[in-house]
PDB file of N, CA and C in Angstrom:
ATOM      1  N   UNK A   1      -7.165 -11.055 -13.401  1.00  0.00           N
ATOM      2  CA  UNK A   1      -7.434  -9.760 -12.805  1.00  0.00           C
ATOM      3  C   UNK A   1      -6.355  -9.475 -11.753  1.00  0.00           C
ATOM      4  N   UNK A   2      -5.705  -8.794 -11.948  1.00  0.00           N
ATOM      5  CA  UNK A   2      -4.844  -7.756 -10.767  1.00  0.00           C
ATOM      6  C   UNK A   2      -5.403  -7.608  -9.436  1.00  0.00           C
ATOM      7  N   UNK A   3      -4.846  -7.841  -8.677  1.00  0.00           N
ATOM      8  CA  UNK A   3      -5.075  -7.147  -7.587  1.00  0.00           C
ATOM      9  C   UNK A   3      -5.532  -5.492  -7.163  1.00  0.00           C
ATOM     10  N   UNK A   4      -4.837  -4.832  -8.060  1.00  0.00           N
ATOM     11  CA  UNK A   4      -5.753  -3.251  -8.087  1.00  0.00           C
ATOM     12  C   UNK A   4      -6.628  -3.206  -8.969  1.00  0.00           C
ATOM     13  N   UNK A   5      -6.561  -3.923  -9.955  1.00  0.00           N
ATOM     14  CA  UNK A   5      -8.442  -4.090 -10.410  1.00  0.00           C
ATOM     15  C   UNK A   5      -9.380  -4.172  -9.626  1.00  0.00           C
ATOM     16  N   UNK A   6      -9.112  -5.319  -8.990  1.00  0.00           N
ATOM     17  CA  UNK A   6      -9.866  -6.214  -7.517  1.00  0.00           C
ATOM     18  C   UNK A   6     -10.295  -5.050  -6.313  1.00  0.00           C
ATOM     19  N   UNK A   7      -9.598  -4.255  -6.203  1.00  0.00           N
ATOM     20  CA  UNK A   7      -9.693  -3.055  -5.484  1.00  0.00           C
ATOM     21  C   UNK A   7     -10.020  -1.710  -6.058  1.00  0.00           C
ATOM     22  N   UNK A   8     -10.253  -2.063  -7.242  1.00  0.00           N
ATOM     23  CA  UNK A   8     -10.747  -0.845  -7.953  1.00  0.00           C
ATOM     24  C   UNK A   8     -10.166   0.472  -8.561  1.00  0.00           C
ATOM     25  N   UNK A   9      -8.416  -0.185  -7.945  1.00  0.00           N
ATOM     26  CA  UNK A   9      -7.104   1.217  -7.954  1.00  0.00           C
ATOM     27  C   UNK A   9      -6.823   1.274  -9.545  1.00  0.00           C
ATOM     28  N   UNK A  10      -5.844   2.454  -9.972  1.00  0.00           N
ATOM     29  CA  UNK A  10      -5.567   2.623 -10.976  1.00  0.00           C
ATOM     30  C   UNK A  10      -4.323   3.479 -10.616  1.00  0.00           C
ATOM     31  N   UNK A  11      -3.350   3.007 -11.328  1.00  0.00           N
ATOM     32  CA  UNK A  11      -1.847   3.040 -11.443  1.00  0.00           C
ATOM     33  C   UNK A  11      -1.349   4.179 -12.269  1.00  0.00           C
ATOM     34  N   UNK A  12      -1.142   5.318 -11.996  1.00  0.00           N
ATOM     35  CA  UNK A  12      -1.163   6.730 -13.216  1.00  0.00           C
ATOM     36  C   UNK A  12       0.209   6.885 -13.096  1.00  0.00           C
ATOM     37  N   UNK A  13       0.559   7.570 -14.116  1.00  0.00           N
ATOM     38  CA  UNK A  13       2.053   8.853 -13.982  1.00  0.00           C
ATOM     39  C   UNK A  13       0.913  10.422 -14.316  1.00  0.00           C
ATOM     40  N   UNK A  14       0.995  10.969 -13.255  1.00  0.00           N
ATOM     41  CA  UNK A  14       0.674  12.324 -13.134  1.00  0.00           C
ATOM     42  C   UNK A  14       1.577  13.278 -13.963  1.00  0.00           C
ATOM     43  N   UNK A  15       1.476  14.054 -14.619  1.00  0.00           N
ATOM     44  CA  UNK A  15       2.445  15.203 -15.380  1.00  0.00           C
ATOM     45  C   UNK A  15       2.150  16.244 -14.071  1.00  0.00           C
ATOM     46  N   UNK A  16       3.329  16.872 -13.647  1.00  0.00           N
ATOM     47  CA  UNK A  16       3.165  18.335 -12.702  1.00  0.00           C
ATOM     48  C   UNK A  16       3.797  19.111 -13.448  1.00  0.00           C
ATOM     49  N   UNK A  17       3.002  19.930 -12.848  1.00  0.00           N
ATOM     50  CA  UNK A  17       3.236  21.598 -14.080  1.00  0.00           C
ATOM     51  C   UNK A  17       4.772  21.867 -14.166  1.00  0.00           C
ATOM     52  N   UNK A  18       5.825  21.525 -13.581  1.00  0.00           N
ATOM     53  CA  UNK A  18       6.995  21.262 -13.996  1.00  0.00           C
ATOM     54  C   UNK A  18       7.349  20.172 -14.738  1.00  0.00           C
ATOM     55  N   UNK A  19       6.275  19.555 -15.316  1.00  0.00           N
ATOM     56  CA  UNK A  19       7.192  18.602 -16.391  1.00  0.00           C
ATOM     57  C   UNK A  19       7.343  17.080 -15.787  1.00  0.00           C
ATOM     58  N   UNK A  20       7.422  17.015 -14.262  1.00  0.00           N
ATOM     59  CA  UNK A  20       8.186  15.651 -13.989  1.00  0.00           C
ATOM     60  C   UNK A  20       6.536  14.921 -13.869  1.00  0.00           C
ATOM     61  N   UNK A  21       7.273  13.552 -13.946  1.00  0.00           N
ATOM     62  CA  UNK A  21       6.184  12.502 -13.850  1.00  0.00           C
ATOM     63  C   UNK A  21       5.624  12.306 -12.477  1.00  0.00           C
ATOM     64  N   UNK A  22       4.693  12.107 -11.968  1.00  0.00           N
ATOM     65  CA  UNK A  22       4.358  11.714 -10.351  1.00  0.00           C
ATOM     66  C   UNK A  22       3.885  10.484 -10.312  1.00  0.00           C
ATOM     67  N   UNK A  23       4.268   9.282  -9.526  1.00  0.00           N
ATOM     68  CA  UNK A  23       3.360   8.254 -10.183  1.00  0.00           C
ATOM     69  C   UNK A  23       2.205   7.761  -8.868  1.00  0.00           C
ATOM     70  N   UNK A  24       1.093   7.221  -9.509  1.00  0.00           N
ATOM     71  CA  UNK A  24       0.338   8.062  -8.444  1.00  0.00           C
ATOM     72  C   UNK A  24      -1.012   6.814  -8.462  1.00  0.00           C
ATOM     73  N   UNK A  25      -1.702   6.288  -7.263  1.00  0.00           N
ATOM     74  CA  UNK A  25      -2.413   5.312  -6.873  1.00  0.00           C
ATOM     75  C   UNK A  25      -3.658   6.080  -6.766  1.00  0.00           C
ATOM     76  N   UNK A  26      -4.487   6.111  -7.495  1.00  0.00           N
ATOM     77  CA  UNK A  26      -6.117   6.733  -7.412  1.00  0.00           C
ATOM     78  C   UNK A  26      -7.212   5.364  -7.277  1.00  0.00           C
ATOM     79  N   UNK A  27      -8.236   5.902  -6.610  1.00  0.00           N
ATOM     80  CA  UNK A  27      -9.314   5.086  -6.648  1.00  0.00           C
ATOM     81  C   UNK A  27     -10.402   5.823  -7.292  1.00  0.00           C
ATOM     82  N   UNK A  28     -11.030   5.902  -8.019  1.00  0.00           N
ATOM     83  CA  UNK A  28     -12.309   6.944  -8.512  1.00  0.00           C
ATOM     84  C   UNK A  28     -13.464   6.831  -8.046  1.00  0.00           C
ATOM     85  N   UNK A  29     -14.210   5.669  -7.370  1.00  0.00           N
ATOM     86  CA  UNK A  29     -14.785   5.371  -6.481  1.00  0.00           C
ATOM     87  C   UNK A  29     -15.045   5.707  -5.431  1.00  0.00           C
ATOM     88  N   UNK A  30     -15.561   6.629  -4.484  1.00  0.00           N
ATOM     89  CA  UNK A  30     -14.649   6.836  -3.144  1.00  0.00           C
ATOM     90  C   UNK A  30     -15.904   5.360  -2.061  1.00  0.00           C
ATOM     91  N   UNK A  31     -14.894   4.836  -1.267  1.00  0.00           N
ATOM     92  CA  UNK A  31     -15.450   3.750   0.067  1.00  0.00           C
ATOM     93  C   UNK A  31     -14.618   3.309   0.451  1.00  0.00           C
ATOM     94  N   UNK A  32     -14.556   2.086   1.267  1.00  0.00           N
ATOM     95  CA  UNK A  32     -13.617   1.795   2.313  1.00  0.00           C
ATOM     96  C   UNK A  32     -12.529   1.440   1.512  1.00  0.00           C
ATOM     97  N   UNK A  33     -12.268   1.294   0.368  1.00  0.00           N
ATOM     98  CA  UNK A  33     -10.661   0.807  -0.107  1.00  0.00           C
ATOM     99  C   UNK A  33     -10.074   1.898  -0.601  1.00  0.00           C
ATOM    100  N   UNK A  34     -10.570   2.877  -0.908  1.00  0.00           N
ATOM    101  CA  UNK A  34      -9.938   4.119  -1.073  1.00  0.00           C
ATOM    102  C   UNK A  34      -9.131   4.331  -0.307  1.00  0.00           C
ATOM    103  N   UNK A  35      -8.915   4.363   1.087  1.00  0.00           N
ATOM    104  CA  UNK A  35      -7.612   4.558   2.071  1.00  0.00           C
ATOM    105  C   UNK A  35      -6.510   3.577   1.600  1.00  0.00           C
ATOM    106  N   UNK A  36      -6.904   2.639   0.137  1.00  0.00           N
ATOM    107  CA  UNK A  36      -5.847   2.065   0.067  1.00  0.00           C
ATOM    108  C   UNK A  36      -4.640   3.087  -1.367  1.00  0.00           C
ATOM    109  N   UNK A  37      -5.101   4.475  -1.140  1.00  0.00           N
ATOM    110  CA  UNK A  37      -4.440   5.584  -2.081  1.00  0.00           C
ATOM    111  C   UNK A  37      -3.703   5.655  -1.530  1.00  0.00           C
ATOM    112  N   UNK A  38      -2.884   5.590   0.316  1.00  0.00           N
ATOM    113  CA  UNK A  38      -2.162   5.675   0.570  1.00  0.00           C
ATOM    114  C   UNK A  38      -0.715   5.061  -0.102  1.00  0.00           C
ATOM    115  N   UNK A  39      -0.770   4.124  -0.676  1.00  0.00           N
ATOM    116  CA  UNK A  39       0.171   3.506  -1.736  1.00  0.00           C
ATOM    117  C   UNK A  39       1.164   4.619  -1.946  1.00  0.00           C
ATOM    118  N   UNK A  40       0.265   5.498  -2.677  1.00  0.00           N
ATOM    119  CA  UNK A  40       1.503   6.212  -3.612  1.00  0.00           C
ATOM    120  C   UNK A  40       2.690   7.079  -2.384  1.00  0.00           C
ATOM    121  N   UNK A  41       2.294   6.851  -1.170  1.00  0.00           N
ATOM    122  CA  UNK A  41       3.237   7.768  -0.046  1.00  0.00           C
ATOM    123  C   UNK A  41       4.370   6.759  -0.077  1.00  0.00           C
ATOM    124  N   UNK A  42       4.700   5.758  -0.629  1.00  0.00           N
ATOM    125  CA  UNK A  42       5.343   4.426  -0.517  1.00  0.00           C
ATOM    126  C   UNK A  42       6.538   4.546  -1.932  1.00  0.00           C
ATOM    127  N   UNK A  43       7.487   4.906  -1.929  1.00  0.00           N
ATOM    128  CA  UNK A  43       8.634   4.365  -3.069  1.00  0.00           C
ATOM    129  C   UNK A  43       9.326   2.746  -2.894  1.00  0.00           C
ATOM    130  N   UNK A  44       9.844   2.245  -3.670  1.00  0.00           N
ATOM    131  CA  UNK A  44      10.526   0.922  -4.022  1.00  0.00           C
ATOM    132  C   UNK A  44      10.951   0.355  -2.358  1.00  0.00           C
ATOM    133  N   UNK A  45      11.684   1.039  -2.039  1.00  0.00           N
ATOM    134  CA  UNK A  45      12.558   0.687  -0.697  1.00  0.00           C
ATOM    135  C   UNK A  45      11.181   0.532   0.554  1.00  0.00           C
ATOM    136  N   UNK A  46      10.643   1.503   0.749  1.00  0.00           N
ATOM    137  CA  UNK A  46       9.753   1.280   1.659  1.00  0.00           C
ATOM    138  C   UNK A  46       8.453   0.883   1.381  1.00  0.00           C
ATOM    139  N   UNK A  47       8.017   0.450   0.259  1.00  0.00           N
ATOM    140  CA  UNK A  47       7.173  -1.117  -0.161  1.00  0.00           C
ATOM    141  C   UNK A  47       7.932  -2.130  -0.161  1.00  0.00           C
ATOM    142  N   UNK A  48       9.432  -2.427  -0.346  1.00  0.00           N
ATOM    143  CA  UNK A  48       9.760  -3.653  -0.148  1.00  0.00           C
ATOM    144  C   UNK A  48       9.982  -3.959   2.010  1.00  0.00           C
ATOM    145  N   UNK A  49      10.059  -2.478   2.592  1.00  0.00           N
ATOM    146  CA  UNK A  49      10.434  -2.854   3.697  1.00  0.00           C
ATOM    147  C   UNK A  49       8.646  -3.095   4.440  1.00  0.00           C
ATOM    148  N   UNK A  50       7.781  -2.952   3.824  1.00  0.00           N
ATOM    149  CA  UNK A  50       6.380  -3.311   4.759  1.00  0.00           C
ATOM    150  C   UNK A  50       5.863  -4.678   4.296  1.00  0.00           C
ATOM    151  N   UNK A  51       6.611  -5.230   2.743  1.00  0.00           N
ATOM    152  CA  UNK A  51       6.545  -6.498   2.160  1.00  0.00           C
ATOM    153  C   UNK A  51       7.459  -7.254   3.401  1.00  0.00           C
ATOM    154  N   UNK A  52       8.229  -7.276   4.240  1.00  0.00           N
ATOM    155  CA  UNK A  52       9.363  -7.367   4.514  1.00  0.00           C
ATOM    156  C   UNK A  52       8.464  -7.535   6.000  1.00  0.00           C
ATOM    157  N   UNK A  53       8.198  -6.604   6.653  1.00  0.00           N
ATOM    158  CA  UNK A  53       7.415  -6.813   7.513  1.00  0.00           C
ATOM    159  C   UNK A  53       5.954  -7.258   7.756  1.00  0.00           C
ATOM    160  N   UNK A  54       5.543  -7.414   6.714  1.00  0.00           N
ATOM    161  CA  UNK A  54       4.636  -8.429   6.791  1.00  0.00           C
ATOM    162  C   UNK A  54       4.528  -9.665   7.042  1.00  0.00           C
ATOM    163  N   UNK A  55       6.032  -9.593   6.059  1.00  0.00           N
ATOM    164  CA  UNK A  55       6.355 -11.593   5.844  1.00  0.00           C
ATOM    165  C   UNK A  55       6.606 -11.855   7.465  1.00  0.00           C
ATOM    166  N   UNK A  56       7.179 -11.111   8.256  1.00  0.00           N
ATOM    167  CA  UNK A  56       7.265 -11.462   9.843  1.00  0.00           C
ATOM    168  C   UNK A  56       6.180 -11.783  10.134  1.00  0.00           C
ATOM    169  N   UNK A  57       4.821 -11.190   9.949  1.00  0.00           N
ATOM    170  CA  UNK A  57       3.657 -11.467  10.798  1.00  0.00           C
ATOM    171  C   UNK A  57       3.206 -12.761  10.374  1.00  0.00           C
ATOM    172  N   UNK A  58       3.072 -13.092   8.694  1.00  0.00           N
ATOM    173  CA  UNK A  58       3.116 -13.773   8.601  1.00  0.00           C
ATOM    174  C   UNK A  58       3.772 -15.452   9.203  1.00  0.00           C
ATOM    175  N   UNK A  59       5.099 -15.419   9.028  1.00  0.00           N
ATOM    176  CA  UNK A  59       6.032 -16.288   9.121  1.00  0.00           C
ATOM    177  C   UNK A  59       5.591 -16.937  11.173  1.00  0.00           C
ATOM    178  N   UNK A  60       5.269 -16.055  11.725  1.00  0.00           N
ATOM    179  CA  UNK A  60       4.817 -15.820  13.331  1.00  0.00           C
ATOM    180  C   UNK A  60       6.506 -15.531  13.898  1.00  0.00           C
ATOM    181  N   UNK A  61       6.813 -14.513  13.113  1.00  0.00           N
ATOM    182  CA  UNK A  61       8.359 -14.064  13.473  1.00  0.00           C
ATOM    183  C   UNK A  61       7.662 -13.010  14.257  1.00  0.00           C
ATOM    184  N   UNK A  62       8.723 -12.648  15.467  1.00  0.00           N
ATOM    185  CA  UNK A  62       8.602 -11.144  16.521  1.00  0.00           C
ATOM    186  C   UNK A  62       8.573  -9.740  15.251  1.00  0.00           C
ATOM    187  N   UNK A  63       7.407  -9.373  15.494  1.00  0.00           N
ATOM    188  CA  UNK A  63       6.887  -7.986  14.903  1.00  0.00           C
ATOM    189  C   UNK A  63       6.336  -7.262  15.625  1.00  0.00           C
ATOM    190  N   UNK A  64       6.567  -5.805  15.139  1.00  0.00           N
ATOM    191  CA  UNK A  64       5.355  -4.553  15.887  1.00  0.00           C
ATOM    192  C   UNK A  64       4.218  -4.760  15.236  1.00  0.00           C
ATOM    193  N   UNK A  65       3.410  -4.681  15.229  1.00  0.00           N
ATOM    194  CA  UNK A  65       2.150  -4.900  14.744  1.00  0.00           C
ATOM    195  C   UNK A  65       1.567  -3.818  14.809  1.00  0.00           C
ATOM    196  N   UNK A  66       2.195  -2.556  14.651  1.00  0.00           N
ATOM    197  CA  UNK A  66       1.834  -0.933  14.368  1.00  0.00           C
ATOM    198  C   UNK A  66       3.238  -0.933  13.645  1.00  0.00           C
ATOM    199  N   UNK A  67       3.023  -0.770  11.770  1.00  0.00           N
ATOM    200  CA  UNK A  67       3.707  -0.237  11.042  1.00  0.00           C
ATOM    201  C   UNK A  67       4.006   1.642  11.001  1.00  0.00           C
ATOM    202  N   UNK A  68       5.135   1.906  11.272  1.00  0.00           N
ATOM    203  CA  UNK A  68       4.959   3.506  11.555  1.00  0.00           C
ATOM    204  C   UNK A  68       6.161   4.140  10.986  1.00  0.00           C
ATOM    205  N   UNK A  69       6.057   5.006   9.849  1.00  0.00           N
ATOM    206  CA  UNK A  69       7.008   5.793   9.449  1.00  0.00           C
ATOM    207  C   UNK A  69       6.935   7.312   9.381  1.00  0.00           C
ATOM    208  N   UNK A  70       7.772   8.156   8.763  1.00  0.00           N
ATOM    209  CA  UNK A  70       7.304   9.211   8.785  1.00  0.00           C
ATOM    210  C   UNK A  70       6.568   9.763   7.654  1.00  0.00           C
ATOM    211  N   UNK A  71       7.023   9.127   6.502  1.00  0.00           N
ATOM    212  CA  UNK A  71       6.615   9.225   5.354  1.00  0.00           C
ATOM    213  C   UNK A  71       4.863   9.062   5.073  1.00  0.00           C
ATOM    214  N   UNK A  72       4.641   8.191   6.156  1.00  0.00           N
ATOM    215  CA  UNK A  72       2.935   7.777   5.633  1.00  0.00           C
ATOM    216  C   UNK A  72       2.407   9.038   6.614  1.00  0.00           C
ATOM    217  N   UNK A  73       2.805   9.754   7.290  1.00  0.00           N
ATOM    218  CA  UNK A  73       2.080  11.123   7.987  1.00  0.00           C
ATOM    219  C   UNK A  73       1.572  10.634   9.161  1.00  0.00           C
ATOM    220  N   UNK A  74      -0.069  11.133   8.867  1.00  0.00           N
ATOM    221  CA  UNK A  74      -1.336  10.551  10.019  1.00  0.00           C
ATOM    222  C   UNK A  74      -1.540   9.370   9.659  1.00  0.00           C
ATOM    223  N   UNK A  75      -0.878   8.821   8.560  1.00  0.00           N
ATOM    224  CA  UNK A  75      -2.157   7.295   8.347  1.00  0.00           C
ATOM    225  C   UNK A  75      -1.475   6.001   9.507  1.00  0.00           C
ATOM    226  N   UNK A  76      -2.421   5.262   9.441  1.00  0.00           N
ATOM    227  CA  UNK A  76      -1.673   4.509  10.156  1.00  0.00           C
ATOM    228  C   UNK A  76      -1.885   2.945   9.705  1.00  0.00           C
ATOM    229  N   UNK A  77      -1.144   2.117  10.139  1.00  0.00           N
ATOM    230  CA  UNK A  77      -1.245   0.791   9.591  1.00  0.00           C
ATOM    231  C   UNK A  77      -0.718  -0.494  10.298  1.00  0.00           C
ATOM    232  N   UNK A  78      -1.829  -0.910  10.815  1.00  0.00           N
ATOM    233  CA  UNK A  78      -1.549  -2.050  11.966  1.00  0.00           C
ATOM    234  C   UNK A  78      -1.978  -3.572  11.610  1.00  0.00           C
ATOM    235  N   UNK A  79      -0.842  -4.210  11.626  1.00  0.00           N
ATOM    236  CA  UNK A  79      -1.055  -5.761  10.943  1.00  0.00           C
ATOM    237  C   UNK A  79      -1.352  -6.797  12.343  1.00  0.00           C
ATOM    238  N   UNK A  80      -2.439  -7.308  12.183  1.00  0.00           N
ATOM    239  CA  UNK A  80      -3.459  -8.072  12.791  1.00  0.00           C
ATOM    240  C   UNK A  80      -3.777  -9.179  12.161  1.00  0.00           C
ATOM    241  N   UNK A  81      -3.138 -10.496  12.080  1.00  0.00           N
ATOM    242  CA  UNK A  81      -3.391 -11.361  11.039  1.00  0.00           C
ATOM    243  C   UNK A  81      -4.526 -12.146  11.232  1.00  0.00           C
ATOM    244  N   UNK A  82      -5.296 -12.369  10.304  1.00  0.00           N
ATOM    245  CA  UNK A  82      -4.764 -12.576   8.966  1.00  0.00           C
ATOM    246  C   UNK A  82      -4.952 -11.197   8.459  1.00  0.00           C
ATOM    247  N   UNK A  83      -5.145 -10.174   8.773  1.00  0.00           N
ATOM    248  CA  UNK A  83      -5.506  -8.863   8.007  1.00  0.00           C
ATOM    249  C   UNK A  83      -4.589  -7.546   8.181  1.00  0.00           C
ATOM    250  N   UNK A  84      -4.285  -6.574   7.560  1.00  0.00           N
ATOM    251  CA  UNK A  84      -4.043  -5.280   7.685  1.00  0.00           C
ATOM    252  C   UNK A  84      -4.590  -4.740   7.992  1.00  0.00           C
ATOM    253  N   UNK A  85      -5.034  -3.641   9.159  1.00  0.00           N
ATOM    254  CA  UNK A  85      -5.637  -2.846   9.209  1.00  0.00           C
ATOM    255  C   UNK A  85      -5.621  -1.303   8.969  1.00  0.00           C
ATOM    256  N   UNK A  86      -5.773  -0.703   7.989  1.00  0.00           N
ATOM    257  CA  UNK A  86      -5.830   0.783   7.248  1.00  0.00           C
ATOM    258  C   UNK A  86      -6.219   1.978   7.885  1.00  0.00           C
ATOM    259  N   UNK A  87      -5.972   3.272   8.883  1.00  0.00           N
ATOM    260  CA  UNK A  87      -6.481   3.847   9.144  1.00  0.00           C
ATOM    261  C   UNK A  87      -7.648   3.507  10.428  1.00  0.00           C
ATOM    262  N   UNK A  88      -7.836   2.229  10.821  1.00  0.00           N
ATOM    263  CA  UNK A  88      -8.623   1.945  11.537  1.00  0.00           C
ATOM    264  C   UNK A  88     -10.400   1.586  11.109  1.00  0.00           C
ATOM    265  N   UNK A  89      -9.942   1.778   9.241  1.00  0.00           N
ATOM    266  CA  UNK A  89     -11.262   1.752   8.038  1.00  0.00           C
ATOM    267  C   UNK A  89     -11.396   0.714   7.899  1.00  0.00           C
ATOM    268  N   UNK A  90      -9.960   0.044   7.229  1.00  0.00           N
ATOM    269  CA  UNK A  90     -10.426  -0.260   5.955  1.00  0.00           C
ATOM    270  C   UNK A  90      -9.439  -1.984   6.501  1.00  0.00           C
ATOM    271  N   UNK A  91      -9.997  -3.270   6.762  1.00  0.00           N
ATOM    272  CA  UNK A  91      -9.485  -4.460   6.917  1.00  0.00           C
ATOM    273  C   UNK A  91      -9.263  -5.323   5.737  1.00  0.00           C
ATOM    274  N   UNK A  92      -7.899  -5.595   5.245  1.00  0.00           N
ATOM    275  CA  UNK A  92      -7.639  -6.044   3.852  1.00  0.00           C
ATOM    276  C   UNK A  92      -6.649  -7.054   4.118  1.00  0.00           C
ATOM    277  N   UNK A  93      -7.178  -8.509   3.426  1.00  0.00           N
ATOM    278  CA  UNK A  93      -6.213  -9.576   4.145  1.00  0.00           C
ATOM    279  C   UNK A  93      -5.128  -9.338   3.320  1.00  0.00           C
ATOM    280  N   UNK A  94      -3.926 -10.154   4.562  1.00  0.00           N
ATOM    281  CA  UNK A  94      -2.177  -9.479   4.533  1.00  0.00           C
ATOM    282  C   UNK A  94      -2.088 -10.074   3.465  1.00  0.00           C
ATOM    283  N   UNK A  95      -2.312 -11.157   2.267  1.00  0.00           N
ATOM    284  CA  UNK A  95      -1.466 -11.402   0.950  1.00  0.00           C
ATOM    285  C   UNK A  95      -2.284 -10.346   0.009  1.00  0.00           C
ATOM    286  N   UNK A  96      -3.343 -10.135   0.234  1.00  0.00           N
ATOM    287  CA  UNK A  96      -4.035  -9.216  -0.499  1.00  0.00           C
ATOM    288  C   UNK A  96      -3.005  -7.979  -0.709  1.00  0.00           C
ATOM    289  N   UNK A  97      -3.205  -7.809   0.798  1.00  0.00           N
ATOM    290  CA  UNK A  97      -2.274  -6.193   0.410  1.00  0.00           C
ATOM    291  C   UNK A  97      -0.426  -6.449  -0.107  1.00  0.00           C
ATOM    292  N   UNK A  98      -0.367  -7.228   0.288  1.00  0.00           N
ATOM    293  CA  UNK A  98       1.314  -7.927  -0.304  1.00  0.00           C
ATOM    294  C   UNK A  98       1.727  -7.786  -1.781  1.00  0.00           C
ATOM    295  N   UNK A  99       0.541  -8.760  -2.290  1.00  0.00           N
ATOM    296  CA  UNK A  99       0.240  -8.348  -3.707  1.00  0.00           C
ATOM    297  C   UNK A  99       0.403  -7.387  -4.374  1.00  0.00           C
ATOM    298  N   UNK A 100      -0.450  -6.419  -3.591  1.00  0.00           N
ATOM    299  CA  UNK A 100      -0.862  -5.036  -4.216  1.00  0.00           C
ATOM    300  C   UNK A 100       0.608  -4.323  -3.803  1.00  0.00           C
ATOM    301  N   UNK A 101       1.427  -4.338  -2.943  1.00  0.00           N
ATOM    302  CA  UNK A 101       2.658  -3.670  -2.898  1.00  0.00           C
ATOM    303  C   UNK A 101       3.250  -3.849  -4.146  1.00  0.00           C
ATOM    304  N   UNK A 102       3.278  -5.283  -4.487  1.00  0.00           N
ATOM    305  CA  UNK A 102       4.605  -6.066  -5.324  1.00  0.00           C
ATOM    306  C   UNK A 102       3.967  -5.393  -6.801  1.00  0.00           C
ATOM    307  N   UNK A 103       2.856  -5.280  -7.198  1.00  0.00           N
ATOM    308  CA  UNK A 103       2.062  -4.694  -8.008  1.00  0.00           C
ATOM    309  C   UNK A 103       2.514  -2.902  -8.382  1.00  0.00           C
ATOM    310  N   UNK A 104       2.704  -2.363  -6.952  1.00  0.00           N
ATOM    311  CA  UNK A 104       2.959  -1.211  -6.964  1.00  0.00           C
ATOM    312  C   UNK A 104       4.563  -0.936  -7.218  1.00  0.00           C
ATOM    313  N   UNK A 105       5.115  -2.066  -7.043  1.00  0.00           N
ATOM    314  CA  UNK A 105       6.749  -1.866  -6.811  1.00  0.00           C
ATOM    315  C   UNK A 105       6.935  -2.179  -8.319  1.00  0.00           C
ATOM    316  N   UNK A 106       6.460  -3.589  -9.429  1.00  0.00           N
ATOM    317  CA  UNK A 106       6.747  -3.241 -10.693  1.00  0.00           C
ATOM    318  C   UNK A 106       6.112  -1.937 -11.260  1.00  0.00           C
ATOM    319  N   UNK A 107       5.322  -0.947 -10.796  1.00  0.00           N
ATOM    320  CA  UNK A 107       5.164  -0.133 -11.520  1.00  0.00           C
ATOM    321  C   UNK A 107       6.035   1.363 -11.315  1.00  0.00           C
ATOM    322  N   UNK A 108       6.324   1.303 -10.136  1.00  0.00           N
ATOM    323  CA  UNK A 108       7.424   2.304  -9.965  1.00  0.00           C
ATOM    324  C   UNK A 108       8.641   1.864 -11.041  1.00  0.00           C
ATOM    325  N   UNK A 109       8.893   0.971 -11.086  1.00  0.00           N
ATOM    326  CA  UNK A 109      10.308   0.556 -11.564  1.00  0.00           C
ATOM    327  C   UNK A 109       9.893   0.784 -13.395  1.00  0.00           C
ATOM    328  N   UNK A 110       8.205   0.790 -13.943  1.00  0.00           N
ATOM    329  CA  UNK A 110       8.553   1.275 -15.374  1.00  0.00           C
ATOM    330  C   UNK A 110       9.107   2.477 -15.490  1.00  0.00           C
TER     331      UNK A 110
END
């Protein structure tokens, strides 16, 4: 089982009424892992750079421990180990969500 099984996500290419593909992180479920839809605000480069900063928190390397870009908007995402914390919702331990990046990063790349 996958890790977005495990979480209940599902991995789409959206068609938009122009034709292009969107690729796109749904939960159909809605509860506390649903804030983990934020995914799809994430392309290749900046899932490998929060994989990247994780491994700091992990490793007990000097980190912010408030992940903050512009791209993710309002959401917010503060690593507290052993866990991520989502929005201030949703607590998902850090290989859990690691996983689920590296998960999300081979699927951008089909």
């Amino acid at each position: 089982m996958t890790k977005r099984e495990q979480y209940g996500l599902s991995f789409i290419n959206l068609v938009t009424s122009d034709n292009t593909i969107k690729k796109n992180c749904r939960k159909d479920i809605v509860d506390q892992f649903s804030e983990l839809q934020l995914i799809t605000r994430f392309d290749i480069e900046q899932s490998k750079s929060l994989i990247d900063h994780i491994g700091k928190a992990v490793s007990n390397e000097n980190f912010d421990p408030i992940y903050s870009s512009d791209f993710i908007d309002d959401n917010s995402i503060e690593i507290d180990p052993p866990f991520v914390i989502i929005n201030d919702i949703l607590h998902i331990k850090i290989e859990d969500l690691k996983e689920l990046f590296n998960e999300w990063i081979m699927f951008l790349k089909e």
